[in-house]
C-alpha atoms as a PDB file:
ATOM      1  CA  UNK A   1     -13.010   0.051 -11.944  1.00  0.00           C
ATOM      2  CA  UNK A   2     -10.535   0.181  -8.967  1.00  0.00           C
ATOM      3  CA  UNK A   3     -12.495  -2.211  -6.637  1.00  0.00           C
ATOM      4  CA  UNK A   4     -12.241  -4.814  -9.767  1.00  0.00           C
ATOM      5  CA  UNK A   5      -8.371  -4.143  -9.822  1.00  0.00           C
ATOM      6  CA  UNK A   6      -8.420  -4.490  -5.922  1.00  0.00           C
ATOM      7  CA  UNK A   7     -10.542  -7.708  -6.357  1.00  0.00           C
ATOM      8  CA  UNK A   8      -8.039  -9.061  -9.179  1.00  0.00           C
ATOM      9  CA  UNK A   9      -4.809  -8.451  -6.922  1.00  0.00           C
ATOM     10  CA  UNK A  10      -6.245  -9.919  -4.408  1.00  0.00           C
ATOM     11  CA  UNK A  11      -7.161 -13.200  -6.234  1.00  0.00           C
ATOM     12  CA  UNK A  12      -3.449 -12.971  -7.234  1.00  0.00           C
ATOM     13  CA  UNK A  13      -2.646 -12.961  -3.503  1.00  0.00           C
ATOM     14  CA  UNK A  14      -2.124 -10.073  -2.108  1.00  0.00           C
ATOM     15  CA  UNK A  15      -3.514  -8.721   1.054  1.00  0.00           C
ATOM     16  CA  UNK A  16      -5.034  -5.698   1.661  1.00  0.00           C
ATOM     17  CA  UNK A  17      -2.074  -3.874   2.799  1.00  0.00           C
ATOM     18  CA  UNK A  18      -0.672  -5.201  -0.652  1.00  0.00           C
ATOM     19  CA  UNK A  19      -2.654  -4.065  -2.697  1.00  0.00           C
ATOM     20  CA  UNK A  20      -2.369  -0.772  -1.453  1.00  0.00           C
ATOM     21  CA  UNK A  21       1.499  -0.835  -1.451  1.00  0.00           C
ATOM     22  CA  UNK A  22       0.761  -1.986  -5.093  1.00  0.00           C
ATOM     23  CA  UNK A  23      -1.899   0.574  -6.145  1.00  0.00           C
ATOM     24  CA  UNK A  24      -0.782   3.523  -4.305  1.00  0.00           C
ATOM     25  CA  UNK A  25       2.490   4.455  -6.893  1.00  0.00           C
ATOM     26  CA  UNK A  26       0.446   4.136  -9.326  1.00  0.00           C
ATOM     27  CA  UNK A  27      -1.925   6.565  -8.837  1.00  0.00           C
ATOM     28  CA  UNK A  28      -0.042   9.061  -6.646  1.00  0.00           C
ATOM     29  CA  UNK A  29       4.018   8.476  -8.576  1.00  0.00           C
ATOM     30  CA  UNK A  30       7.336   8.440  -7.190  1.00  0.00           C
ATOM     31  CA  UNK A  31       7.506   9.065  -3.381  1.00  0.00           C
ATOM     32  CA  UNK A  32       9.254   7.605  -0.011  1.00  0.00           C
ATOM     33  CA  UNK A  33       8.118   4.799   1.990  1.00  0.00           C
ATOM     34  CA  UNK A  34       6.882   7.159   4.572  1.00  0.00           C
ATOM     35  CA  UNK A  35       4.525   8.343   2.323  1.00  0.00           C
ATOM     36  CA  UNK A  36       3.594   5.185   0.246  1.00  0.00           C
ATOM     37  CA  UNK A  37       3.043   3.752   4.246  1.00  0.00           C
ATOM     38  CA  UNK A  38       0.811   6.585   4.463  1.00  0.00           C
ATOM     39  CA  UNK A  39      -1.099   6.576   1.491  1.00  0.00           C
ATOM     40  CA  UNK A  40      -1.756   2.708   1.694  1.00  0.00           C
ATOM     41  CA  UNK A  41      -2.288   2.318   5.320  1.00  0.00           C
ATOM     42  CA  UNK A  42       0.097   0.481   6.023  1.00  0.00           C
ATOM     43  CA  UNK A  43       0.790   0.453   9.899  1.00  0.00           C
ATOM     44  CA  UNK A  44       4.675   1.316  11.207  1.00  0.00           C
ATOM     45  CA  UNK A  45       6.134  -0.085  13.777  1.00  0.00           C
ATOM     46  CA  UNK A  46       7.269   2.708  16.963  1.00  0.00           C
ATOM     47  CA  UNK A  47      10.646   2.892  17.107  1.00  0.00           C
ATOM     48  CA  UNK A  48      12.292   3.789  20.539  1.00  0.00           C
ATOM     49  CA  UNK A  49      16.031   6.013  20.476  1.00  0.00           C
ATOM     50  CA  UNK A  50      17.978   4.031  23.809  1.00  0.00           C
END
């Protein structure tokens, strides 16, 4: 059932890195964006202290 919600969101648009951003509250609840970055794969950027 979750690949045809993946399949659906994605004919709506979104990307893979959407969809997880989309799906992964859902399942998992409230949490940060560290964590919903995390859960959904969603690459960071580095971040340099001068």
């Amino acid at each position: 059932m979750e690949e045809e919600i993946k399949g659906l969101l994605k004919e709506l648009g979104l990307n893979g890195y959407g969809v997880g951003a989309y799906l992964a509250p859902i399942k998992e609840g409230s949490m940060r964006a560290g964590e919903l970055a995390a859960l959904s794969k969603i690459p960071q950027p580095g971040y340099t202290i001068s």
